[in-house]
Structures are given as C-alpha cells and as structure tokens.
PDB file of N, CA and C in Angstrom:
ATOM      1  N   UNK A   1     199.108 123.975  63.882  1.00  0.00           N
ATOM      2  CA  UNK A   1     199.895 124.477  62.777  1.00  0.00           C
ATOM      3  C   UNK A   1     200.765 123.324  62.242  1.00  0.00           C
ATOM      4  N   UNK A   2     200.849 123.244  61.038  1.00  0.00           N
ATOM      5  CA  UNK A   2     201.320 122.211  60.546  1.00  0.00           C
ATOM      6  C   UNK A   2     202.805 122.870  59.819  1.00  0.00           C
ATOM      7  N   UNK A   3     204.210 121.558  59.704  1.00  0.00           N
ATOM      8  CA  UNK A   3     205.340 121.886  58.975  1.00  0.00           C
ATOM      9  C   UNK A   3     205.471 122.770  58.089  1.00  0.00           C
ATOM     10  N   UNK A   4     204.151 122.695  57.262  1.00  0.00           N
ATOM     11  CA  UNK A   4     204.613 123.451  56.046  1.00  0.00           C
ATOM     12  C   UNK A   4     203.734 124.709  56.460  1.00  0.00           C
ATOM     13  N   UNK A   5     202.758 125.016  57.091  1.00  0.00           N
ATOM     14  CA  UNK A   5     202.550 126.324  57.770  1.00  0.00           C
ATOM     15  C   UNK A   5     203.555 127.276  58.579  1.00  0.00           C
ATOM     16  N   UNK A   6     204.563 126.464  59.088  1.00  0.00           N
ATOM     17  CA  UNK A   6     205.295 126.782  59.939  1.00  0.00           C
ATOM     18  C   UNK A   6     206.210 127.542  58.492  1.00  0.00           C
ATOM     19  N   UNK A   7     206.784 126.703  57.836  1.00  0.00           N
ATOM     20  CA  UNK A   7     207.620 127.310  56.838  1.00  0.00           C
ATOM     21  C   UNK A   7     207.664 128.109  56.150  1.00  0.00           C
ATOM     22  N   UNK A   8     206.363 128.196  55.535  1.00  0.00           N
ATOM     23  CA  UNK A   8     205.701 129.418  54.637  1.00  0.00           C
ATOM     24  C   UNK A   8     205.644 130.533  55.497  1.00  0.00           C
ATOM     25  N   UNK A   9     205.958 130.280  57.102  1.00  0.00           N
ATOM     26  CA  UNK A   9     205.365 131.640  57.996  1.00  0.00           C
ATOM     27  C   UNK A   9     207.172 132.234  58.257  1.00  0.00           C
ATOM     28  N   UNK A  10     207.624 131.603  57.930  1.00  0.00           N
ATOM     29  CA  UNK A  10     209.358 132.222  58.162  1.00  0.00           C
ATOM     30  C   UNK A  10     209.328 133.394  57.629  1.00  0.00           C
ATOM     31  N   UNK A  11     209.223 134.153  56.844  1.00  0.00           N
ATOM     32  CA  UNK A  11     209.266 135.367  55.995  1.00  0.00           C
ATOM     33  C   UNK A  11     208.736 136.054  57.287  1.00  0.00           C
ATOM     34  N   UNK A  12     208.002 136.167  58.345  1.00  0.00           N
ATOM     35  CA  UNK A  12     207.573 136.884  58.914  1.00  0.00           C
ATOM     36  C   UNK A  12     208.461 136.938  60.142  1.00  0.00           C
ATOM     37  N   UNK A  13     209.362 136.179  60.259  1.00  0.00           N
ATOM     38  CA  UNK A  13     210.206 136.406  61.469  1.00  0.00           C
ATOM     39  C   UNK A  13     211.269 137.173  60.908  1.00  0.00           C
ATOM     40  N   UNK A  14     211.718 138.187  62.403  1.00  0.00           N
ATOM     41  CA  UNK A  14     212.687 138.930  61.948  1.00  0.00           C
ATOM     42  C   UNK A  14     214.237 138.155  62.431  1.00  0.00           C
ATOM     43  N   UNK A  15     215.367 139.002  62.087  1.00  0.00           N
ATOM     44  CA  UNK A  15     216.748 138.096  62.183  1.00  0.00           C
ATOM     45  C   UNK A  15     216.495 137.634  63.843  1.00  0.00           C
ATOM     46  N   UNK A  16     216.541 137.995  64.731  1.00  0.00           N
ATOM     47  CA  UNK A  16     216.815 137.785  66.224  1.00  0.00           C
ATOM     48  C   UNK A  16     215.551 136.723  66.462  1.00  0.00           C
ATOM     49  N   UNK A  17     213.942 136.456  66.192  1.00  0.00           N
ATOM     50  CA  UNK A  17     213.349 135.042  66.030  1.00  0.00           C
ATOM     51  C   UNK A  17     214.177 134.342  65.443  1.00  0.00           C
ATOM     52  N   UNK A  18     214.703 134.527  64.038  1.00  0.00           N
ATOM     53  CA  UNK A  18     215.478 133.037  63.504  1.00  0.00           C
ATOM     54  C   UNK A  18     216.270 132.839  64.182  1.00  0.00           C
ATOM     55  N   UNK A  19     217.556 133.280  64.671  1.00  0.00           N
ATOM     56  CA  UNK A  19     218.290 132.691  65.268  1.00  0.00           C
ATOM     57  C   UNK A  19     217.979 132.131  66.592  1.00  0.00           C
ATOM     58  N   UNK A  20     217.140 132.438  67.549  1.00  0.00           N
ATOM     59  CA  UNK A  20     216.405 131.866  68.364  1.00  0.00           C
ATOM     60  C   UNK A  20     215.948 130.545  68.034  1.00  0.00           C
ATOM     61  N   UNK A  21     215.070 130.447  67.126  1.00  0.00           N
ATOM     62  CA  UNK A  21     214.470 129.518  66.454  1.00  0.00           C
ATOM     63  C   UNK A  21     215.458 128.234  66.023  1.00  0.00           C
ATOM     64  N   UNK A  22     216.699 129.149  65.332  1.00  0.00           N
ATOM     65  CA  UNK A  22     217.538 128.144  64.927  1.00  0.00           C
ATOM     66  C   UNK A  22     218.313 127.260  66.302  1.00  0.00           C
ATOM     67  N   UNK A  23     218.714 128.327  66.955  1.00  0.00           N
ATOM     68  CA  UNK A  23     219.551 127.701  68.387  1.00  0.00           C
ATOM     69  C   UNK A  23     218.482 126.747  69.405  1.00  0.00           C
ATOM     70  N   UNK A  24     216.721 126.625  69.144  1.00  0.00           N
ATOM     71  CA  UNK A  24     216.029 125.861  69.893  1.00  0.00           C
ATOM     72  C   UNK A  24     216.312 124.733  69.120  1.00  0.00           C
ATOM     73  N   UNK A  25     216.087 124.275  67.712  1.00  0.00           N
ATOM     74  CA  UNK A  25     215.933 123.341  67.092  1.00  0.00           C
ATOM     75  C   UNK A  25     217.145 122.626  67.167  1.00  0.00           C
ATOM     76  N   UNK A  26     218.739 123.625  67.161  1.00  0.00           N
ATOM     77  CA  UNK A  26     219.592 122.378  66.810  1.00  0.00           C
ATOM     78  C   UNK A  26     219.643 121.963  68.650  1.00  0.00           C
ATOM     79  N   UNK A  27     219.727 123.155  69.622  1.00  0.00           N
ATOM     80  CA  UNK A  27     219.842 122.397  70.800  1.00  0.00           C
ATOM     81  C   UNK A  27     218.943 120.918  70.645  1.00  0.00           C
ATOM     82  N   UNK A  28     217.582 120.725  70.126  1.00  0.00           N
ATOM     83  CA  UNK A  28     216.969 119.502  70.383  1.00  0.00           C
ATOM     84  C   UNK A  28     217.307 118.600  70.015  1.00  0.00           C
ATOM     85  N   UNK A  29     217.838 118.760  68.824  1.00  0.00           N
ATOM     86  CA  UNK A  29     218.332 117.879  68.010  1.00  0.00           C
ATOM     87  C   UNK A  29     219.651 117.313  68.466  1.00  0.00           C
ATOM     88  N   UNK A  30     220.311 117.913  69.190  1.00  0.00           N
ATOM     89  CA  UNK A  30     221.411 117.591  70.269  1.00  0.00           C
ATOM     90  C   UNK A  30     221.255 116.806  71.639  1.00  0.00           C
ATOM     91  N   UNK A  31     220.218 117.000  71.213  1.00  0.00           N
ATOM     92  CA  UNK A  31     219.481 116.740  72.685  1.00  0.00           C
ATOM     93  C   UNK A  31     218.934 114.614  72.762  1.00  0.00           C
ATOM     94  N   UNK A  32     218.122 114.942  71.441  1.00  0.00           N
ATOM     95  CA  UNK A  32     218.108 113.813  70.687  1.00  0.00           C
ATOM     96  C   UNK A  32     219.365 113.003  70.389  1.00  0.00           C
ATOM     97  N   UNK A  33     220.316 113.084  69.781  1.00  0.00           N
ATOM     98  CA  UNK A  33     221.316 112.576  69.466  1.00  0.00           C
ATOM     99  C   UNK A  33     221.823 112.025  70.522  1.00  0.00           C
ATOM    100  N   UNK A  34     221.932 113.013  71.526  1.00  0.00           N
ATOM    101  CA  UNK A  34     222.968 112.601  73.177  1.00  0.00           C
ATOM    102  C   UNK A  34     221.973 111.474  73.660  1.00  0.00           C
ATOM    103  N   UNK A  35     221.063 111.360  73.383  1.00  0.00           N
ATOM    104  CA  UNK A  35     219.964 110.459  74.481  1.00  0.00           C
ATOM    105  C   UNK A  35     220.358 108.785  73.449  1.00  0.00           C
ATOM    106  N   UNK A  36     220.500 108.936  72.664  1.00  0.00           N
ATOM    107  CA  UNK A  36     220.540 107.827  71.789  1.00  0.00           C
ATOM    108  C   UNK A  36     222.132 107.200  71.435  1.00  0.00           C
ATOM    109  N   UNK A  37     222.905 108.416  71.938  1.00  0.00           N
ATOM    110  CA  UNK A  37     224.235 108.010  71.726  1.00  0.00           C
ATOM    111  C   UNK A  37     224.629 107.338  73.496  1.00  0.00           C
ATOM    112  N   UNK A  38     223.219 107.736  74.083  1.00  0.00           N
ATOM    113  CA  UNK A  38     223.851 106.797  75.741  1.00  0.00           C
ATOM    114  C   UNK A  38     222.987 105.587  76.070  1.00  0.00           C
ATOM    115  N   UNK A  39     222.119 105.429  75.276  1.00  0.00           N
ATOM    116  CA  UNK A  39     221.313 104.403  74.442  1.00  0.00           C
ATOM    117  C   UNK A  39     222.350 102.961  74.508  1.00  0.00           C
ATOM    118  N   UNK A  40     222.901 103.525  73.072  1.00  0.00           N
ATOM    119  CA  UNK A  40     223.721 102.765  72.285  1.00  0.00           C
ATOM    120  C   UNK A  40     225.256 102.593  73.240  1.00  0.00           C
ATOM    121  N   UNK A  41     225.383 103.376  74.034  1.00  0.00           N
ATOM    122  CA  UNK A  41     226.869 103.451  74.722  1.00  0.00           C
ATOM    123  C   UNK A  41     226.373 102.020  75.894  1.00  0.00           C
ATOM    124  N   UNK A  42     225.538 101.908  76.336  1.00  0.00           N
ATOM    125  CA  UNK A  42     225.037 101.050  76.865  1.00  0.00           C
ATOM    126  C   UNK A  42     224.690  99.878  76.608  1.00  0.00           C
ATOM    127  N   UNK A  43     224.833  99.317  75.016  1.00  0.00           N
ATOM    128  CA  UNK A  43     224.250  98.092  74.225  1.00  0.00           C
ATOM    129  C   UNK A  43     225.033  97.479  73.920  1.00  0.00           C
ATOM    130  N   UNK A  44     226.347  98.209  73.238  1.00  0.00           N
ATOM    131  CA  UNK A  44     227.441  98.012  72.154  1.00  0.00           C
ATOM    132  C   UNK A  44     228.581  97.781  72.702  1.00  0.00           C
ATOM    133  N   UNK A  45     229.538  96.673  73.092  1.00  0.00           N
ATOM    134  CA  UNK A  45     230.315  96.793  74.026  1.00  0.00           C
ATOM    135  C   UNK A  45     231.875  96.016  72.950  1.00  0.00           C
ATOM    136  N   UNK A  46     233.167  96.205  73.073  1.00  0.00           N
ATOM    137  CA  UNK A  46     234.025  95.717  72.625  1.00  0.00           C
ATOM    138  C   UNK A  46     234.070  94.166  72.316  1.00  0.00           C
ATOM    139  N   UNK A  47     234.054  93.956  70.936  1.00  0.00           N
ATOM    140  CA  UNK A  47     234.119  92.809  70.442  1.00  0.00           C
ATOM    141  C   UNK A  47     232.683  92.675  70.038  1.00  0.00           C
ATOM    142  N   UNK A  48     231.725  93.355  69.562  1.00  0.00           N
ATOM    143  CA  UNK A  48     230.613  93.370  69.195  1.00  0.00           C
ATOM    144  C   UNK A  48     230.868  93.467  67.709  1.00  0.00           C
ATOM    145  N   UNK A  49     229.900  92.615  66.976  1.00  0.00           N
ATOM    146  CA  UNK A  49     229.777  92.896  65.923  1.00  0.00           C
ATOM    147  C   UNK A  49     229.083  93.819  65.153  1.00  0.00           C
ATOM    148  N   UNK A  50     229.204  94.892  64.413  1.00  0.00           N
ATOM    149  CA  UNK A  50     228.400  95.707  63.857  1.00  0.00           C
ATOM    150  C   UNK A  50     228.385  96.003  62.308  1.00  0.00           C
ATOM    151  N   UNK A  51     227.210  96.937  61.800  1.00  0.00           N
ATOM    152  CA  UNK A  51     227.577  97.676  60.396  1.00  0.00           C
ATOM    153  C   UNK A  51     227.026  98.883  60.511  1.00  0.00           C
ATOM    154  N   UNK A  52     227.691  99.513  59.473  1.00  0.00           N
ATOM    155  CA  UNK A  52     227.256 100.894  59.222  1.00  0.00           C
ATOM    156  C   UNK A  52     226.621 101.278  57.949  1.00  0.00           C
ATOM    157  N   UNK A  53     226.152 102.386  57.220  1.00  0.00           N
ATOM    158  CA  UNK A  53     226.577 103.127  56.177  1.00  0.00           C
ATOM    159  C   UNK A  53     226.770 103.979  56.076  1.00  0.00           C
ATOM    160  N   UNK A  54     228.256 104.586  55.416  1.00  0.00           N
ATOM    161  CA  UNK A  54     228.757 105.264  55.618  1.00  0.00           C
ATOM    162  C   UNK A  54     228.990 106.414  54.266  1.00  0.00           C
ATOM    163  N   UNK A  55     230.246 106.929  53.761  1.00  0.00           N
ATOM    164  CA  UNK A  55     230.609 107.283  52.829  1.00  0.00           C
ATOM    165  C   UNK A  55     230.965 106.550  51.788  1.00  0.00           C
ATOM    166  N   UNK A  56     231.964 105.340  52.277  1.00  0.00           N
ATOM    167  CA  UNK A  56     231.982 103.875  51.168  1.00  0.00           C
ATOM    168  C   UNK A  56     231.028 102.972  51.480  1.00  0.00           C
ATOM    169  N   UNK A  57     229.531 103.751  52.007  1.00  0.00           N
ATOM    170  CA  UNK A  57     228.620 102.602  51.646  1.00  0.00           C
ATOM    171  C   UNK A  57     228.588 101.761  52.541  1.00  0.00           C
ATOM    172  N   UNK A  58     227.901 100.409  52.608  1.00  0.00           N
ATOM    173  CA  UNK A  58     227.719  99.466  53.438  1.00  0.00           C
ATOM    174  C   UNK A  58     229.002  98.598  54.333  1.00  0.00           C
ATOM    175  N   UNK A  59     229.242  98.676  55.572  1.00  0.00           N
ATOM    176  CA  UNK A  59     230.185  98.340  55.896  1.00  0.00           C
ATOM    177  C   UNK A  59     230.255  97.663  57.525  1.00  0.00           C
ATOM    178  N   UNK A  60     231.054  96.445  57.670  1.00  0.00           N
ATOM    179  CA  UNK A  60     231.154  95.777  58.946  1.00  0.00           C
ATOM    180  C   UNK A  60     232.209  95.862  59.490  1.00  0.00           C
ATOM    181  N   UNK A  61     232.261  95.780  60.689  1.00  0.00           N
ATOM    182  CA  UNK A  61     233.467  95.404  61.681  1.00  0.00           C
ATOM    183  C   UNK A  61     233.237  94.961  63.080  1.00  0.00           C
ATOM    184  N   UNK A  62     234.612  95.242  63.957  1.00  0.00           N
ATOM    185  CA  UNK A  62     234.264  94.707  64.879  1.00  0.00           C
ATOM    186  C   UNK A  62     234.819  95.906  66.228  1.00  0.00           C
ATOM    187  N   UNK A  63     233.636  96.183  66.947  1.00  0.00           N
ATOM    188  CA  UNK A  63     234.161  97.418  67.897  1.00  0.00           C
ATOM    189  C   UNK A  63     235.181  96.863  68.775  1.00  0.00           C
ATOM    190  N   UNK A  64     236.479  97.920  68.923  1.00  0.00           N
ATOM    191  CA  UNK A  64     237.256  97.573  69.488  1.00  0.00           C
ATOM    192  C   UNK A  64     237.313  98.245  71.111  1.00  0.00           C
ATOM    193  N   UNK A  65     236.712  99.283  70.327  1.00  0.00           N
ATOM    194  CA  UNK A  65     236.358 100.419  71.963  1.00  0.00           C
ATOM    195  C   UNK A  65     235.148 100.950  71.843  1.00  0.00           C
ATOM    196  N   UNK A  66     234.834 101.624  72.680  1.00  0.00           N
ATOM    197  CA  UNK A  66     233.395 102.324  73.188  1.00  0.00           C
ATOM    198  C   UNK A  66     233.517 103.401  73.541  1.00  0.00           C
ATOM    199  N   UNK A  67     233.770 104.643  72.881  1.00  0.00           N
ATOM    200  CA  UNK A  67     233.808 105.767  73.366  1.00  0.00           C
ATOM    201  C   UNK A  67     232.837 106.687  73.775  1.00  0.00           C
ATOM    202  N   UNK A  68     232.891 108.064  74.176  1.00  0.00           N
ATOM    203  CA  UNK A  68     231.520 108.851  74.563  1.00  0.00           C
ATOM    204  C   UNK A  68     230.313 108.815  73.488  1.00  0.00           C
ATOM    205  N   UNK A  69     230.930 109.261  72.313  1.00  0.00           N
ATOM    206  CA  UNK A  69     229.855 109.542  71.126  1.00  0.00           C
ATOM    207  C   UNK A  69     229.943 108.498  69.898  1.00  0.00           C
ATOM    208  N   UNK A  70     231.032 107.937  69.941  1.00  0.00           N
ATOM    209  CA  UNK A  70     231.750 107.063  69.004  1.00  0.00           C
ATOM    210  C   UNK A  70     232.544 105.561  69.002  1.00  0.00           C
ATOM    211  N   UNK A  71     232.673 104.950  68.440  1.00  0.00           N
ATOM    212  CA  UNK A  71     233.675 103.548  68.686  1.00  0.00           C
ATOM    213  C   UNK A  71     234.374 104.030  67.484  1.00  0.00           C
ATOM    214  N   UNK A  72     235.427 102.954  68.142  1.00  0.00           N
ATOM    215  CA  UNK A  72     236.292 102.596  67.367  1.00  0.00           C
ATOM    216  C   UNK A  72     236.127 101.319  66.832  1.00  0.00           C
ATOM    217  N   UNK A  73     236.309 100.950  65.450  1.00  0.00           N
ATOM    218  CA  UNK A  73     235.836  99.547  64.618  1.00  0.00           C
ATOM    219  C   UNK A  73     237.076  98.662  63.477  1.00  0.00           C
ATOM    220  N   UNK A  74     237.288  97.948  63.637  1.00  0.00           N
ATOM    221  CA  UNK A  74     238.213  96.952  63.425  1.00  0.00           C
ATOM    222  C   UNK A  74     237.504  96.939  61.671  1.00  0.00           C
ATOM    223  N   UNK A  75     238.055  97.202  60.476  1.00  0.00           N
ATOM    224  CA  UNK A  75     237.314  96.812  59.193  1.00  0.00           C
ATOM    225  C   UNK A  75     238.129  95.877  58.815  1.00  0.00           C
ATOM    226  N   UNK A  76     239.378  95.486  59.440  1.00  0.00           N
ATOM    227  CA  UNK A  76     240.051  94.762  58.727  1.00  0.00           C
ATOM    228  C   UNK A  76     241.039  94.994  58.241  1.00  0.00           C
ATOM    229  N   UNK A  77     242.393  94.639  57.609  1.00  0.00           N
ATOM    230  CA  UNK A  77     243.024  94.654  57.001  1.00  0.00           C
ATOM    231  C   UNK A  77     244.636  95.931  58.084  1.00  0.00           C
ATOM    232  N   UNK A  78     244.353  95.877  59.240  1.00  0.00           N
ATOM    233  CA  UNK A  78     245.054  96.466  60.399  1.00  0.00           C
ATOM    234  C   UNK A  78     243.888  97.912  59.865  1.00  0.00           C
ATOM    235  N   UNK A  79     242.995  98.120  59.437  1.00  0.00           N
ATOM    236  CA  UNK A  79     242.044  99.525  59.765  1.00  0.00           C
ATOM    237  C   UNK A  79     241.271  99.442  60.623  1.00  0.00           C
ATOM    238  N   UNK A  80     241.303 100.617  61.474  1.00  0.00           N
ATOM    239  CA  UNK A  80     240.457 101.023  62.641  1.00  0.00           C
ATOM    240  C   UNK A  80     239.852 102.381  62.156  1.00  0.00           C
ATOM    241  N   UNK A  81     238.349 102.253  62.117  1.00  0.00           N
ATOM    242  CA  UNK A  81     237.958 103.752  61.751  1.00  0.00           C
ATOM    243  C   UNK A  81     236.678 104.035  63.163  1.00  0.00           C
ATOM    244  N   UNK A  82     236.793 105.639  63.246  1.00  0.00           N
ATOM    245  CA  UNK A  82     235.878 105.656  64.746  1.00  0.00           C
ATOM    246  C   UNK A  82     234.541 106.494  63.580  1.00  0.00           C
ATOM    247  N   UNK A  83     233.607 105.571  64.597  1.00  0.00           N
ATOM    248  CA  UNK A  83     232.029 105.369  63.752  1.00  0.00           C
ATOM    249  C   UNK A  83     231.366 105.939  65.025  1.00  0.00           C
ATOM    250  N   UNK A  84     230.638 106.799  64.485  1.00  0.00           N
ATOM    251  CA  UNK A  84     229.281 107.360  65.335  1.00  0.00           C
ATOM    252  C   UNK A  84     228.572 106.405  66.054  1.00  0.00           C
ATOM    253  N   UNK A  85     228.338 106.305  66.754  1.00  0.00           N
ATOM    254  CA  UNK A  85     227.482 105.631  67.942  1.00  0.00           C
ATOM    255  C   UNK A  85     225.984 105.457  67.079  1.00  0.00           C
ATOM    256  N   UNK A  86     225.809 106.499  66.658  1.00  0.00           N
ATOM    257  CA  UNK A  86     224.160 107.158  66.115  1.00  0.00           C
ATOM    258  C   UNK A  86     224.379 106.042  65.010  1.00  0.00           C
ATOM    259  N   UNK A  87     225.382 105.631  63.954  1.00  0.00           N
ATOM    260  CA  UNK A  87     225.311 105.198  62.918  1.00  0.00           C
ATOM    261  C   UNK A  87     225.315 103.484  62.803  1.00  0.00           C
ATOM    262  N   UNK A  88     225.603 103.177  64.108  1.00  0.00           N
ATOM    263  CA  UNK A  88     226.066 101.767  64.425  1.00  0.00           C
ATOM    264  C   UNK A  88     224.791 100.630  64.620  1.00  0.00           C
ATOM    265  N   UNK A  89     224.780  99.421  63.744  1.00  0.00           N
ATOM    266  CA  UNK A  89     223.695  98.507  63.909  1.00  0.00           C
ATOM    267  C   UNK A  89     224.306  97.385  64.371  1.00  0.00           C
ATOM    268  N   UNK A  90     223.868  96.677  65.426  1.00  0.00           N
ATOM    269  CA  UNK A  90     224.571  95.344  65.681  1.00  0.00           C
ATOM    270  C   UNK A  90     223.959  93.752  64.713  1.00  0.00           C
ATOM    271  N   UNK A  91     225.255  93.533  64.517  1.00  0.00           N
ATOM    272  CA  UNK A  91     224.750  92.262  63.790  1.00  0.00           C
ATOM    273  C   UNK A  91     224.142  91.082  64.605  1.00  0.00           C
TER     274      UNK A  91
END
C-alpha cells in the first residue's frame, strides 16, 4: 500500500483508529527526533562552531552549552539563543 493509498483510505477509519493512528505516528516521530538529538548530543560539544536556519534565516554561532534536546549559541553581540539540537550543522 502506498502513501497516497493510505490517505485516500482515511475516510474509512472511524474517530478511535485516528487517534490511534495519530498517537503511533507522532510517538515515532518522537522517537526519531530523540535518536538524533543523542546523535548530535554526542558530536557537538561547547565552543563548537555551528549554523542554523531558523526564523531570521541563515545563522552562526558558537555553542556555549550542550543541553538534553538543545544548546545554547553565542550569535554575538552578548546574544545567546537555545537552538534545537535537530537544527544544528557544524561548521
């Protein structure tokens, strides 16, 4: 069965499948995220250089900390903003 079989077949589930359905997918997707955020918790260490993109777009700094899901990042100018782990590329 393919994505878009799958989608077109939603109309046939009743409320208690979707929400099932919904609570398997985001658990995975959580699941995913956590595996990659201990990935990266493992790579990225204080005083690393990195970038992101973010809401203002393309952006560098320098991690100051390493937290569970997130750092904290030096942009400059005395700003520290805490950046997703998931979002972080090392330079």
């Amino acid at each position: 069965m393919t994505l878009t079989d799958m989608i077109n077949n939603l109309h046939t589930l009743d409320d208690r499948q979707l929400r099932d359905l919904n609570g398997s997918v985001l658990e995975h997707l959580r699941s995913i995220r956590d595996r990659q955020s201990a990935v990266k918790r493992r790579t990225l260490h204080a005083g690393d250089k990195v970038s992101w993109t973010g809401r203002n777009g393309y952006t560098e700094g320098v991690i100051v900390r390493v937290k569970r899901k997130k750092a904290i990042c030096s942009v400059g100018h005395g700003q520290n903003w805490d950046v997703p782990l998931s979002m972080l590329q090392a330079i």
